[in-house]
PDB file of N, CA and C in Angstrom:
ATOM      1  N   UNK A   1       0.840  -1.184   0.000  1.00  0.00           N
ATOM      2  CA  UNK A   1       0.000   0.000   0.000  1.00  0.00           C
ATOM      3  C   UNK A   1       0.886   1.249   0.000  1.00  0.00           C
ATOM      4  N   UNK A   2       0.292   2.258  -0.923  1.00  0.00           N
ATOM      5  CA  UNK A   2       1.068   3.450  -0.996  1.00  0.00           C
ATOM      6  C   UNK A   2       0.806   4.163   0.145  1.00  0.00           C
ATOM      7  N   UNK A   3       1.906   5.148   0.808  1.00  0.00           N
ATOM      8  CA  UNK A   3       1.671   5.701   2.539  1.00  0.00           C
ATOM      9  C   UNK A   3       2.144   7.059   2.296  1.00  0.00           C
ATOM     10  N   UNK A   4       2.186   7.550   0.952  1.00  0.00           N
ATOM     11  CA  UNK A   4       2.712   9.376   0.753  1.00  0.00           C
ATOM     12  C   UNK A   4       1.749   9.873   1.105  1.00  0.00           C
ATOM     13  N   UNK A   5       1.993  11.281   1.808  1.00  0.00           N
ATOM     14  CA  UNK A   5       1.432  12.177   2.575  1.00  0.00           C
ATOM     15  C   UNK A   5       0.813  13.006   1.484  1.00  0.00           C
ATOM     16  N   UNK A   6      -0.197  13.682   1.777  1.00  0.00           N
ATOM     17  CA  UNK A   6      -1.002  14.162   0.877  1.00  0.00           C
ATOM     18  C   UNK A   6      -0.270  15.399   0.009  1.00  0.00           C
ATOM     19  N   UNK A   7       0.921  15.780   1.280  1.00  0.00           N
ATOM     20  CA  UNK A   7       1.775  17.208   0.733  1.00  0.00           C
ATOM     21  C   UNK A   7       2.602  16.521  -0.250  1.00  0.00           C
ATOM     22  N   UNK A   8       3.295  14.990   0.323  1.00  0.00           N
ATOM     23  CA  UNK A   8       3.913  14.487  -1.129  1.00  0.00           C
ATOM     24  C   UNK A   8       3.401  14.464  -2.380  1.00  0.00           C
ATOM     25  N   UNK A   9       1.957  13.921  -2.161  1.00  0.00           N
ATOM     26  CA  UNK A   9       1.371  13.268  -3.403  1.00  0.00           C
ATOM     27  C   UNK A   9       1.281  14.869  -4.513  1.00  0.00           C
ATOM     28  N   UNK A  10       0.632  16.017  -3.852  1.00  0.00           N
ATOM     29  CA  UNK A  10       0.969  17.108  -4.202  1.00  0.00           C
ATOM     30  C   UNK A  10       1.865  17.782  -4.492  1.00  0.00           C
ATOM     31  N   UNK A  11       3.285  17.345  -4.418  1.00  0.00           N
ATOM     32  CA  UNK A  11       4.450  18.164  -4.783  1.00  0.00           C
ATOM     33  C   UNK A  11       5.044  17.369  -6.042  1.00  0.00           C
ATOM     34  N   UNK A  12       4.526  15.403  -5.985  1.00  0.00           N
ATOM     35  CA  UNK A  12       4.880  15.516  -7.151  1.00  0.00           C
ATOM     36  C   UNK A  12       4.147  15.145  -8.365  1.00  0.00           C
ATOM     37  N   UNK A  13       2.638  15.504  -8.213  1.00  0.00           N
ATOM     38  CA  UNK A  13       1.599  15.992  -8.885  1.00  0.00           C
ATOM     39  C   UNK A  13       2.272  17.455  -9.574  1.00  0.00           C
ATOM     40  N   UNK A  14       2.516  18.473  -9.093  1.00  0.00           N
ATOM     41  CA  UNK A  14       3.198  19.851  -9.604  1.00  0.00           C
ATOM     42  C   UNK A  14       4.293  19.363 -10.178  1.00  0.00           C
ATOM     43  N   UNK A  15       5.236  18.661  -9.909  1.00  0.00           N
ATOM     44  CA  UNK A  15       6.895  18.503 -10.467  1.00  0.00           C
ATOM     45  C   UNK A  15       6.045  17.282 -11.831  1.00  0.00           C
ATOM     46  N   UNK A  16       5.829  16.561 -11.682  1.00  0.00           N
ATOM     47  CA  UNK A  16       4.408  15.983 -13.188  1.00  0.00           C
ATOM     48  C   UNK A  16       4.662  16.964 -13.960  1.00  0.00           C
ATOM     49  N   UNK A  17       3.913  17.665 -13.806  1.00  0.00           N
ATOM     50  CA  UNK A  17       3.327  19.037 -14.586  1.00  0.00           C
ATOM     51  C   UNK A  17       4.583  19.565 -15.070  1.00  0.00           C
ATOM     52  N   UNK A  18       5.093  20.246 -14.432  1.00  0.00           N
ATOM     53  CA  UNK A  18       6.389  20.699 -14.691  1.00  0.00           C
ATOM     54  C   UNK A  18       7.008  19.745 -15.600  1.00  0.00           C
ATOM     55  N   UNK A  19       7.130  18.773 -15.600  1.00  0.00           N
ATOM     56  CA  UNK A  19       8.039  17.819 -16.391  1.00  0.00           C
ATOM     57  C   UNK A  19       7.785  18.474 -17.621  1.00  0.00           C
ATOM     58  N   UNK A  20       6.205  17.775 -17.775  1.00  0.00           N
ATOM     59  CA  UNK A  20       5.318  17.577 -18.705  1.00  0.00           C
ATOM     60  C   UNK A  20       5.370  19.312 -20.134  1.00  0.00           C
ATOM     61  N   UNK A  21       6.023  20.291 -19.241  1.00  0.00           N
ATOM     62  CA  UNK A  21       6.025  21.267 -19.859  1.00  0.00           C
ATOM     63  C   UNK A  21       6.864  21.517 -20.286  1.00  0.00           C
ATOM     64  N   UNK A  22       7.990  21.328 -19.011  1.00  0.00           N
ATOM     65  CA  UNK A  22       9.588  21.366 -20.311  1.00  0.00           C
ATOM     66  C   UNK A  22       9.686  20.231 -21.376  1.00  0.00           C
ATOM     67  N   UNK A  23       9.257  19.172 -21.094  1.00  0.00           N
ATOM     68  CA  UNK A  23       9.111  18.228 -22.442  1.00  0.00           C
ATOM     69  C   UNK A  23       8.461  18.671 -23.611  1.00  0.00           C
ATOM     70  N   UNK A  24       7.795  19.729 -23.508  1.00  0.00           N
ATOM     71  CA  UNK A  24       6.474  20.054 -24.383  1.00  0.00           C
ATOM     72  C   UNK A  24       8.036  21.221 -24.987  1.00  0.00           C
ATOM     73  N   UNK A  25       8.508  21.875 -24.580  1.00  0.00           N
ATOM     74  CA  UNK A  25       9.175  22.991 -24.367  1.00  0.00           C
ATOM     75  C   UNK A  25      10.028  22.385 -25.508  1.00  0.00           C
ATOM     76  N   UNK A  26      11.079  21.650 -25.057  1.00  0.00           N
ATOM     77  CA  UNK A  26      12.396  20.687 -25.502  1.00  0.00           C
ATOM     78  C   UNK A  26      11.916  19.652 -26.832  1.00  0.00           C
ATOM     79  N   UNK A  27      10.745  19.885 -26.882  1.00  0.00           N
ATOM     80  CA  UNK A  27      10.218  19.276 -28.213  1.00  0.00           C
ATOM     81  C   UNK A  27       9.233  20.462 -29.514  1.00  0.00           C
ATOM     82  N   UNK A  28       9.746  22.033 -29.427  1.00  0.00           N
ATOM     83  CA  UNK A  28       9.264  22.599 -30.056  1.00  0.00           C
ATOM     84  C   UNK A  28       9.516  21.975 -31.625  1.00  0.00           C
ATOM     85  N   UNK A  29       9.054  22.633 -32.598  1.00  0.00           N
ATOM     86  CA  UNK A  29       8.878  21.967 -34.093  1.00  0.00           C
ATOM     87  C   UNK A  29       8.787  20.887 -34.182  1.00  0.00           C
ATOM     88  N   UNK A  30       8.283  19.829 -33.062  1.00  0.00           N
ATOM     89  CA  UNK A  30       8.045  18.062 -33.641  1.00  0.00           C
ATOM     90  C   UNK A  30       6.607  18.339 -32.762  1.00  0.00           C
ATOM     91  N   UNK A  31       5.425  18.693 -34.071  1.00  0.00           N
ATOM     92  CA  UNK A  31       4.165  19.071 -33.566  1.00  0.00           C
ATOM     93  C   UNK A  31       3.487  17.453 -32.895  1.00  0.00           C
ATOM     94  N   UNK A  32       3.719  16.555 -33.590  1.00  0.00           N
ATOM     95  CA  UNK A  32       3.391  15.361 -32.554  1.00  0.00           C
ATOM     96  C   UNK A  32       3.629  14.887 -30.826  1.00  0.00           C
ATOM     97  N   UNK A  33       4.898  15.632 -30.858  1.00  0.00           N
ATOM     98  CA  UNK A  33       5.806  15.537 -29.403  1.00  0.00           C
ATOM     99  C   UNK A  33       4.779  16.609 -28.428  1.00  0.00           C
ATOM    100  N   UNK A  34       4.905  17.525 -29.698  1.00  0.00           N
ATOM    101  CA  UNK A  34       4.099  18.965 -28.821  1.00  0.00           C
ATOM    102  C   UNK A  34       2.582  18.295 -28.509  1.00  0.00           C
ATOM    103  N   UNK A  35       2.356  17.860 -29.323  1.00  0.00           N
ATOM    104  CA  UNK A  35       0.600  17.446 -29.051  1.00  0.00           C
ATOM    105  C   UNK A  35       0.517  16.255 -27.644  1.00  0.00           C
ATOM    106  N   UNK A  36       1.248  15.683 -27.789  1.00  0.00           N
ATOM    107  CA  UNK A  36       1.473  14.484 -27.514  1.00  0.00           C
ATOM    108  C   UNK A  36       1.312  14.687 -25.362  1.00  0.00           C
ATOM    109  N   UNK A  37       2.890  15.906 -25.417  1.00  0.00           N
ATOM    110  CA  UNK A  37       3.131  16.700 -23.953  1.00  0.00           C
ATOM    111  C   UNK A  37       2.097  17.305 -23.563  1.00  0.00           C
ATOM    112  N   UNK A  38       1.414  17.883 -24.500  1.00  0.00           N
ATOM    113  CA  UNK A  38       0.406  19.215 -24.215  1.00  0.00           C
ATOM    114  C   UNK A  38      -1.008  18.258 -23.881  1.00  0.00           C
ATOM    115  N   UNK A  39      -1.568  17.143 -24.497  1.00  0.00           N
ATOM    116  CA  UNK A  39      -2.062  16.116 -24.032  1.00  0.00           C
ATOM    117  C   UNK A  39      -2.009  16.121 -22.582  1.00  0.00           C
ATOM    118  N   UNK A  40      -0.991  15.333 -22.366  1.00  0.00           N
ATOM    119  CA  UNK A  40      -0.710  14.737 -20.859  1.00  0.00           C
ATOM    120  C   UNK A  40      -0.628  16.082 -19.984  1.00  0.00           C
ATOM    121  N   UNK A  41      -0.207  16.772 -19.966  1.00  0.00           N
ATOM    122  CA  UNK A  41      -0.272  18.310 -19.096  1.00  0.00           C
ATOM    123  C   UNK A  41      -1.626  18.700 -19.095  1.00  0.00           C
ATOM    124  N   UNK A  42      -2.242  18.294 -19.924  1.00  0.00           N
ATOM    125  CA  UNK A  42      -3.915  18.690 -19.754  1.00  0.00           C
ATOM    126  C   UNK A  42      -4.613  17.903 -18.856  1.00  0.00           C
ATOM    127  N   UNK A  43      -4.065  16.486 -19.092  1.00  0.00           N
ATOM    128  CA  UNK A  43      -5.209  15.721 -18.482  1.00  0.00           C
ATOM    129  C   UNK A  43      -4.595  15.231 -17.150  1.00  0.00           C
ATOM    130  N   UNK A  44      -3.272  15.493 -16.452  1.00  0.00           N
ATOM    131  CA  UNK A  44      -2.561  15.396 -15.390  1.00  0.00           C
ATOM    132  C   UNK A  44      -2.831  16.698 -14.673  1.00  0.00           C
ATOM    133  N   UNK A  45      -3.244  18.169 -14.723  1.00  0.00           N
ATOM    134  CA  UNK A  45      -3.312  18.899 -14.486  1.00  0.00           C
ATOM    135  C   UNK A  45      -4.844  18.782 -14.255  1.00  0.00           C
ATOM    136  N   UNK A  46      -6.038  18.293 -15.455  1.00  0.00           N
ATOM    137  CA  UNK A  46      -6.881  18.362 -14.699  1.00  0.00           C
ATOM    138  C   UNK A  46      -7.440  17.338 -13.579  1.00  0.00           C
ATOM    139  N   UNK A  47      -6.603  16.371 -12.999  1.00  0.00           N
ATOM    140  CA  UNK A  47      -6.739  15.185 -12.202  1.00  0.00           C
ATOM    141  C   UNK A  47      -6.568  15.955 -11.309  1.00  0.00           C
ATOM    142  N   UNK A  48      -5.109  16.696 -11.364  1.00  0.00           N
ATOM    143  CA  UNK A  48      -4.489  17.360  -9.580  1.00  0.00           C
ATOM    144  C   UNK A  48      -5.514  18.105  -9.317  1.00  0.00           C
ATOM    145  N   UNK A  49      -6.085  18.718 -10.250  1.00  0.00           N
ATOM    146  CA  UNK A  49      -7.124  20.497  -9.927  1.00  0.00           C
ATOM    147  C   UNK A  49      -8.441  19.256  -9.002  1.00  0.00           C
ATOM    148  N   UNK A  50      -8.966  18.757  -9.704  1.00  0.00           N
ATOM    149  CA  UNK A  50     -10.049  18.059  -9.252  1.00  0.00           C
ATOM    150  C   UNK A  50      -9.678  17.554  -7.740  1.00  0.00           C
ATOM    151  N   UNK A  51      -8.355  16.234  -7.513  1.00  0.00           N
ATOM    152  CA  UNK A  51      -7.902  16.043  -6.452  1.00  0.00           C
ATOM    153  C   UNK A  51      -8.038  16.835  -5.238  1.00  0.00           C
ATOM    154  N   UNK A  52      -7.912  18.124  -5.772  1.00  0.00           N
ATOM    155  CA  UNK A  52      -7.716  19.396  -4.436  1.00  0.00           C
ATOM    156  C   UNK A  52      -8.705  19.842  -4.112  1.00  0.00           C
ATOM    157  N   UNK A  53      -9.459  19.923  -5.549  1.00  0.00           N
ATOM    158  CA  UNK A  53     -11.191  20.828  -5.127  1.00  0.00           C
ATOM    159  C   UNK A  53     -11.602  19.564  -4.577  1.00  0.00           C
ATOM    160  N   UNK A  54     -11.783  18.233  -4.417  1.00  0.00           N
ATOM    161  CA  UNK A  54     -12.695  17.344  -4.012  1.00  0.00           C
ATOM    162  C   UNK A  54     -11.651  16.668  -2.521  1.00  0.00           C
ATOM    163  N   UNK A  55     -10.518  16.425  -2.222  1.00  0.00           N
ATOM    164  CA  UNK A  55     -10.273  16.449  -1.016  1.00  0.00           C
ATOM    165  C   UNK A  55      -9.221  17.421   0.205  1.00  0.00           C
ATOM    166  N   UNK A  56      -8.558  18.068  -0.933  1.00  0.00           N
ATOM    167  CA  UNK A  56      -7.686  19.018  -0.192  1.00  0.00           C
ATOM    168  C   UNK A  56      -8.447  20.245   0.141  1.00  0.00           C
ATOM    169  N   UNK A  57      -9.433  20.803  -0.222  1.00  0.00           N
ATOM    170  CA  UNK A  57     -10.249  22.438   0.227  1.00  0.00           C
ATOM    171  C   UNK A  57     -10.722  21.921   1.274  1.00  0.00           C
ATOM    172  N   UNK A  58     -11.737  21.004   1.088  1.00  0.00           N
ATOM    173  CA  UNK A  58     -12.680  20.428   2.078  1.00  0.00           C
ATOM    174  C   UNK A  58     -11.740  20.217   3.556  1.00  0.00           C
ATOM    175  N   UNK A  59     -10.632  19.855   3.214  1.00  0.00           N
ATOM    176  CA  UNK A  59     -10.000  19.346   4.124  1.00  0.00           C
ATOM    177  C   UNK A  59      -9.623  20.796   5.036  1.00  0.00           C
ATOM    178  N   UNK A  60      -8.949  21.486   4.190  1.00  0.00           N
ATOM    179  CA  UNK A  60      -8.714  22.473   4.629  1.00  0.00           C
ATOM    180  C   UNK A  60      -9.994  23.555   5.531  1.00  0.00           C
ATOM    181  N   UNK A  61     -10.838  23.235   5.049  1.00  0.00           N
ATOM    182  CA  UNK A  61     -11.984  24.220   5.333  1.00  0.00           C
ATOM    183  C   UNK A  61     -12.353  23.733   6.967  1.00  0.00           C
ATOM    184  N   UNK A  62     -12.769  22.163   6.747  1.00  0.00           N
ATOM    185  CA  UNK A  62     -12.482  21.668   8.312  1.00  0.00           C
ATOM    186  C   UNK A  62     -11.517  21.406   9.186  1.00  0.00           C
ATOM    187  N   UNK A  63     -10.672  21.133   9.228  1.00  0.00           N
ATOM    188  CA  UNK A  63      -9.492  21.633   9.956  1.00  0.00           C
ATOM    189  C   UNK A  63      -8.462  22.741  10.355  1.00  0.00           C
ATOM    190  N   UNK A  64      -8.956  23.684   9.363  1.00  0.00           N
ATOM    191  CA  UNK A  64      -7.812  24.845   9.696  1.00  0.00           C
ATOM    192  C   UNK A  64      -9.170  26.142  10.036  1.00  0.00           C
ATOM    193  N   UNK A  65     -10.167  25.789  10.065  1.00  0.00           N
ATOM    194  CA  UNK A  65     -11.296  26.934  10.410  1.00  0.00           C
ATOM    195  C   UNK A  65     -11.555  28.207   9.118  1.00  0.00           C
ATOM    196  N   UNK A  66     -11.285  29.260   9.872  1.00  0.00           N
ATOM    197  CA  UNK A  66     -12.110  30.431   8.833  1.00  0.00           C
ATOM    198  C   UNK A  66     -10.531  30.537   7.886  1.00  0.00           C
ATOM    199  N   UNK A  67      -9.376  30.292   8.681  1.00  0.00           N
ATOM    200  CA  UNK A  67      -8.136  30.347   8.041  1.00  0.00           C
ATOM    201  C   UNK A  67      -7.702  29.694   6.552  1.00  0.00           C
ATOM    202  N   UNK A  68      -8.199  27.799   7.002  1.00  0.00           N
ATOM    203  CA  UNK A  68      -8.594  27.130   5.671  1.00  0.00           C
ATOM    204  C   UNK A  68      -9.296  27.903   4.851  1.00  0.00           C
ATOM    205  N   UNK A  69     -10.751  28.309   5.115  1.00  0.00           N
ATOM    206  CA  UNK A  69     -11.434  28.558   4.341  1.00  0.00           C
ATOM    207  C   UNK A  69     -11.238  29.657   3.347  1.00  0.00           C
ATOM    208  N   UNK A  70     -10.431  30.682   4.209  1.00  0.00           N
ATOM    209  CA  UNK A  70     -10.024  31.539   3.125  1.00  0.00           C
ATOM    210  C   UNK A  70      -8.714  30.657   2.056  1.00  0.00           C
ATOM    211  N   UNK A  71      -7.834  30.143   2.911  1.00  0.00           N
ATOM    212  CA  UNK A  71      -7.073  29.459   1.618  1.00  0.00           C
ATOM    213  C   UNK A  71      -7.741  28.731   0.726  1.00  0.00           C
ATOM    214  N   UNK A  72      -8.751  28.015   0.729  1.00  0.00           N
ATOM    215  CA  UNK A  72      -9.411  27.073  -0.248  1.00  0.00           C
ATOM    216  C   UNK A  72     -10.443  27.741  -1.214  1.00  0.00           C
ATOM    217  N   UNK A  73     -10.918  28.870  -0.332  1.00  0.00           N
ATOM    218  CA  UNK A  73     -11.638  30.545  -1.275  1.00  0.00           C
ATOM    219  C   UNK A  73     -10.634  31.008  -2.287  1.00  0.00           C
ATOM    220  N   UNK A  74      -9.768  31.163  -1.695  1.00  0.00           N
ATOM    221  CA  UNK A  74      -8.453  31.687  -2.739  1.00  0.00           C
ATOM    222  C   UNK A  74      -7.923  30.367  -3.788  1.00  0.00           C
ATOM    223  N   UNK A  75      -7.877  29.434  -3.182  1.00  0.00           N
ATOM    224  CA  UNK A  75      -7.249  28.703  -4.343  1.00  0.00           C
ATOM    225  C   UNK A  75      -8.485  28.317  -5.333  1.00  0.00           C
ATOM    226  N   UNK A  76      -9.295  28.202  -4.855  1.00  0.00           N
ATOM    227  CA  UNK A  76     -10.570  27.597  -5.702  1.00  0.00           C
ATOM    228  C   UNK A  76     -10.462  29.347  -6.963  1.00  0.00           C
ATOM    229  N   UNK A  77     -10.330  30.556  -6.687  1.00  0.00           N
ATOM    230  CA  UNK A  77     -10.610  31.357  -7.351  1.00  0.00           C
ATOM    231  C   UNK A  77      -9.266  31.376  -8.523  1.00  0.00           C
ATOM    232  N   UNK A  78      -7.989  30.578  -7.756  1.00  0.00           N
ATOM    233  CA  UNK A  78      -7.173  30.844  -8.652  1.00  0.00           C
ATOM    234  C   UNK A  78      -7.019  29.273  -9.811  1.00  0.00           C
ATOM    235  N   UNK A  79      -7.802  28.532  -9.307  1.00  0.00           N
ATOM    236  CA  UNK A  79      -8.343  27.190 -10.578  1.00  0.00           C
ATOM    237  C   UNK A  79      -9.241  27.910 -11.088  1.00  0.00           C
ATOM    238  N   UNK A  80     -10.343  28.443 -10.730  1.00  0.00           N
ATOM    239  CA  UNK A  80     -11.069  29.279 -12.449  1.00  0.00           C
ATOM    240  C   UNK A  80     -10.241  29.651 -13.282  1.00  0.00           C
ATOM    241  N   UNK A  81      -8.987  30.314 -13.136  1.00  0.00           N
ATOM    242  CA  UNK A  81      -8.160  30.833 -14.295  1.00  0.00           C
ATOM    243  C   UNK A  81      -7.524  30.036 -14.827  1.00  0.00           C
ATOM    244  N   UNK A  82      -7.014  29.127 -13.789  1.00  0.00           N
ATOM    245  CA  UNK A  82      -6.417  27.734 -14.895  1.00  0.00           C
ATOM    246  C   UNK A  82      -7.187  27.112 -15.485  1.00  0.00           C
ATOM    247  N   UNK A  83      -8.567  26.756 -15.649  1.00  0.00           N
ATOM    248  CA  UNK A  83      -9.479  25.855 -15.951  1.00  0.00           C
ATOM    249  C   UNK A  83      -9.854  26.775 -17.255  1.00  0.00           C
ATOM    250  N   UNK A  84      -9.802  27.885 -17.221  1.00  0.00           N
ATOM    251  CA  UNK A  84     -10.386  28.916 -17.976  1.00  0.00           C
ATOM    252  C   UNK A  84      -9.069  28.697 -19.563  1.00  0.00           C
ATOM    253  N   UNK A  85      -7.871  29.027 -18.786  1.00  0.00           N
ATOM    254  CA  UNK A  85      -6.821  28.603 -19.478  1.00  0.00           C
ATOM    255  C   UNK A  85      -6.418  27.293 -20.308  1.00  0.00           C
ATOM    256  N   UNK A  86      -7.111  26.201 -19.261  1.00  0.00           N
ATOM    257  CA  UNK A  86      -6.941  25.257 -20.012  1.00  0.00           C
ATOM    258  C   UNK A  86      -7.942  24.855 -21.018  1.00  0.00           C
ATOM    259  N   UNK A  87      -9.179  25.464 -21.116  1.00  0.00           N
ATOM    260  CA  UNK A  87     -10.160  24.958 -21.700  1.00  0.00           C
ATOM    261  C   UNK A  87      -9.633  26.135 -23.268  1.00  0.00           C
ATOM    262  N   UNK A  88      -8.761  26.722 -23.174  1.00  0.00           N
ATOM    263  CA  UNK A  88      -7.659  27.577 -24.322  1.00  0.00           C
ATOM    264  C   UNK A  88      -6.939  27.153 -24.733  1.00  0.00           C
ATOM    265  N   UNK A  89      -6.449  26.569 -24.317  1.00  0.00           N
ATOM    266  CA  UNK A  89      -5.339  25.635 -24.462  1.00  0.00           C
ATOM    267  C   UNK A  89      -5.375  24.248 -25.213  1.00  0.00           C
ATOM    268  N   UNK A  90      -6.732  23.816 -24.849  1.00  0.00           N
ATOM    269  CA  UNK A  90      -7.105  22.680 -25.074  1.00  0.00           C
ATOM    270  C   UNK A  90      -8.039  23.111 -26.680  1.00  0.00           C
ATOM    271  N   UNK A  91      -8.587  23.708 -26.658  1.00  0.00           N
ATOM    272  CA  UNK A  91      -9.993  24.535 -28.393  1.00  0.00           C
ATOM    273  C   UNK A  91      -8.593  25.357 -29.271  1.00  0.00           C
ATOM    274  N   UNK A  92      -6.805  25.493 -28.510  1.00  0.00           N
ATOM    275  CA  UNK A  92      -5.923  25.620 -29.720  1.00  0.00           C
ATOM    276  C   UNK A  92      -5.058  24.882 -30.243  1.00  0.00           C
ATOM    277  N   UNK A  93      -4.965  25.240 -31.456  1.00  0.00           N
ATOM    278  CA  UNK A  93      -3.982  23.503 -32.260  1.00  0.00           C
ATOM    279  C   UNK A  93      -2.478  24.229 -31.859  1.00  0.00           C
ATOM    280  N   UNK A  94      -2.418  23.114 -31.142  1.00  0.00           N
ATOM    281  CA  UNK A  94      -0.766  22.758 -31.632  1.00  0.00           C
ATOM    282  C   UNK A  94       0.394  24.006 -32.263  1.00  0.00           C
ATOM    283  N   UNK A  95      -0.119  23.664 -33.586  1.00  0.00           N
ATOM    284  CA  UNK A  95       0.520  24.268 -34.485  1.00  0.00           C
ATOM    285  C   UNK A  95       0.180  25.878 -34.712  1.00  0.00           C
ATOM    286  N   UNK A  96      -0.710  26.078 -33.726  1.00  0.00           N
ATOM    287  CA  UNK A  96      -1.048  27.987 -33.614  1.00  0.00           C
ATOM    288  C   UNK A  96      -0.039  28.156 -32.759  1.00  0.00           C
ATOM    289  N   UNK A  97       0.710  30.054 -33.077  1.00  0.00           N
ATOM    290  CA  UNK A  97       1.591  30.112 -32.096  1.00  0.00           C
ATOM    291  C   UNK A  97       0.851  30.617 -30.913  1.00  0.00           C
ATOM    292  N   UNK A  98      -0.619  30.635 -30.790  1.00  0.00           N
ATOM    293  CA  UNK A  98      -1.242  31.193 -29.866  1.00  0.00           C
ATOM    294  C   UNK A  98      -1.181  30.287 -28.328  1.00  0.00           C
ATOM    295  N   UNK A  99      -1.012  28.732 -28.795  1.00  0.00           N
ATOM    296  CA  UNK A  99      -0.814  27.858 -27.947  1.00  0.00           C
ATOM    297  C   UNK A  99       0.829  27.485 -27.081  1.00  0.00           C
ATOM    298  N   UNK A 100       1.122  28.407 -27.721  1.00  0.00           N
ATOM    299  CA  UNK A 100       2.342  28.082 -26.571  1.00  0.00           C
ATOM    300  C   UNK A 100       2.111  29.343 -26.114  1.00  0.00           C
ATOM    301  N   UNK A 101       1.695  30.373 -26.164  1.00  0.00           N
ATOM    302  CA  UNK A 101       1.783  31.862 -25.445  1.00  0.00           C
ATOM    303  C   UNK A 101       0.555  31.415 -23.946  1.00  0.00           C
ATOM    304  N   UNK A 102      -0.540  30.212 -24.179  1.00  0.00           N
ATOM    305  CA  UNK A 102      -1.642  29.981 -23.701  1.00  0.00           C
ATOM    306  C   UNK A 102      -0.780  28.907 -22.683  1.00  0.00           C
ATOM    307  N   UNK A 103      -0.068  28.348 -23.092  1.00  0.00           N
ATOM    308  CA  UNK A 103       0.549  27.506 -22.352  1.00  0.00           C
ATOM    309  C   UNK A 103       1.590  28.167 -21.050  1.00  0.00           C
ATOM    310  N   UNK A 104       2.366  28.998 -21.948  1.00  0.00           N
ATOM    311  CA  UNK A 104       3.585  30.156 -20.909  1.00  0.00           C
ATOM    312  C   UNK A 104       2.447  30.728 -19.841  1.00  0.00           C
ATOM    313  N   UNK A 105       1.361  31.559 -20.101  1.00  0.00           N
ATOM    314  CA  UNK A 105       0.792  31.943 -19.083  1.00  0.00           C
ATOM    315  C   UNK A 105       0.120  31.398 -18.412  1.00  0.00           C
ATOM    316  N   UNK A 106      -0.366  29.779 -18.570  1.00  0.00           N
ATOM    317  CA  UNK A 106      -1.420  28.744 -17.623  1.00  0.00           C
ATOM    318  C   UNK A 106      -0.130  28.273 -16.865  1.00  0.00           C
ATOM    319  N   UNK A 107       1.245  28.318 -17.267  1.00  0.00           N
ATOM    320  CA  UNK A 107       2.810  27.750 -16.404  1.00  0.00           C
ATOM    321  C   UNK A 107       2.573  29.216 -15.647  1.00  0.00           C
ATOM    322  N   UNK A 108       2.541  30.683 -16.040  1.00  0.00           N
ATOM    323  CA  UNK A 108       2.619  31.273 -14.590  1.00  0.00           C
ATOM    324  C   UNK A 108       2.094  31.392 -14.082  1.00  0.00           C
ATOM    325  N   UNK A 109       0.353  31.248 -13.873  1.00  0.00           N
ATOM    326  CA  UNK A 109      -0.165  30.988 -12.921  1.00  0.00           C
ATOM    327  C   UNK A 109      -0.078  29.496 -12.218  1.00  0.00           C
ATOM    328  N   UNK A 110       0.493  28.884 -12.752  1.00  0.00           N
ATOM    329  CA  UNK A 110       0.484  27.790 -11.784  1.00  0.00           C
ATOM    330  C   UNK A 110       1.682  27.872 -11.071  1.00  0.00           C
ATOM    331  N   UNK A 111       2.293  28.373 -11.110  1.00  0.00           N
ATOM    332  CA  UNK A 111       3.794  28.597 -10.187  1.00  0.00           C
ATOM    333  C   UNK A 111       3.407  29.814  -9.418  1.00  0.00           C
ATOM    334  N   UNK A 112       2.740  30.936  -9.514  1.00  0.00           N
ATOM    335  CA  UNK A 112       1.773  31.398  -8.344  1.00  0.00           C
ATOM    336  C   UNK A 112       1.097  30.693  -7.766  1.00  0.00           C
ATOM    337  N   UNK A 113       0.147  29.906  -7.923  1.00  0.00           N
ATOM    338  CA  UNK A 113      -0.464  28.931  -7.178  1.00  0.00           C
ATOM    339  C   UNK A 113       0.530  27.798  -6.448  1.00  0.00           C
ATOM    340  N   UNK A 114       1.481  27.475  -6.847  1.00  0.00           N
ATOM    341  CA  UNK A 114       2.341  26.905  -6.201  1.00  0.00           C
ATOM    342  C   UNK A 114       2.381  27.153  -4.803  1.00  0.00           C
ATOM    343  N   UNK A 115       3.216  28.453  -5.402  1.00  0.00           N
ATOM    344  CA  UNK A 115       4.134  29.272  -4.712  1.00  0.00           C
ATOM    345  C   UNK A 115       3.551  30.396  -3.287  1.00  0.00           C
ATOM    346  N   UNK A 116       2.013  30.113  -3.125  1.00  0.00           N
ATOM    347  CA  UNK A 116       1.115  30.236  -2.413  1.00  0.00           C
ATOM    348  C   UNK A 116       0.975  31.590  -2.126  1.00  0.00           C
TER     349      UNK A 116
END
């Protein structure tokens, strides 16, 4: 049985992601590679987002009091923009240069969100 702590499972849920982007990055002009990274960063990103809204807020909200609640208020407001982002990310091809500019800015908000 797996026994990582929820902060583990979360740090390397983010370092995932991260991979997943410099690979996307380190494979510019091989639009398959790009599709391929940009894929998996979508659908690994939307597992973690879900993960957090369905047991990490909650968690937070009951155990840490009005304190949680504002952190899980705040993070929940800062997944609308990624979700918003990714659903941009996801309706652009590949091969638009609009999708890596959609990509650079859904990477800085998520390293704000990180970065708390």
């Amino acid at each position: 049985m797996n026994s990582m702590t929820i902060s583990a499972i979360v740090k390397k849920d983010h370092a995932t992601v991260d991979q997943l982007y410099q690979n996307y990055l380190k494979s510019q002009g091989n639009l398959p590679e790009q599709e391929r990274f940009s894929t998996q960063f979508q659908q690994e990103l939307t597992k973690h987002a879900t993960a957090e809204e369905a047991v990490l807020y909650p968690a937070f909200e009951k155990y840490l009091g009005s304190e949680g609640k504002k952190i899980a208020d705040e993070d929940r407001m800062e997944h609308q923009t990624v979700k918003k982002l990714l659903h941009k990310l996801k309706e652009t091809p590949v091969s638009d240069s609009q999708h890596r500019m959609i990509f650079d800015e859904l990477m800085t908000n998520l390293t704000k969100h990180v970065a708390g």
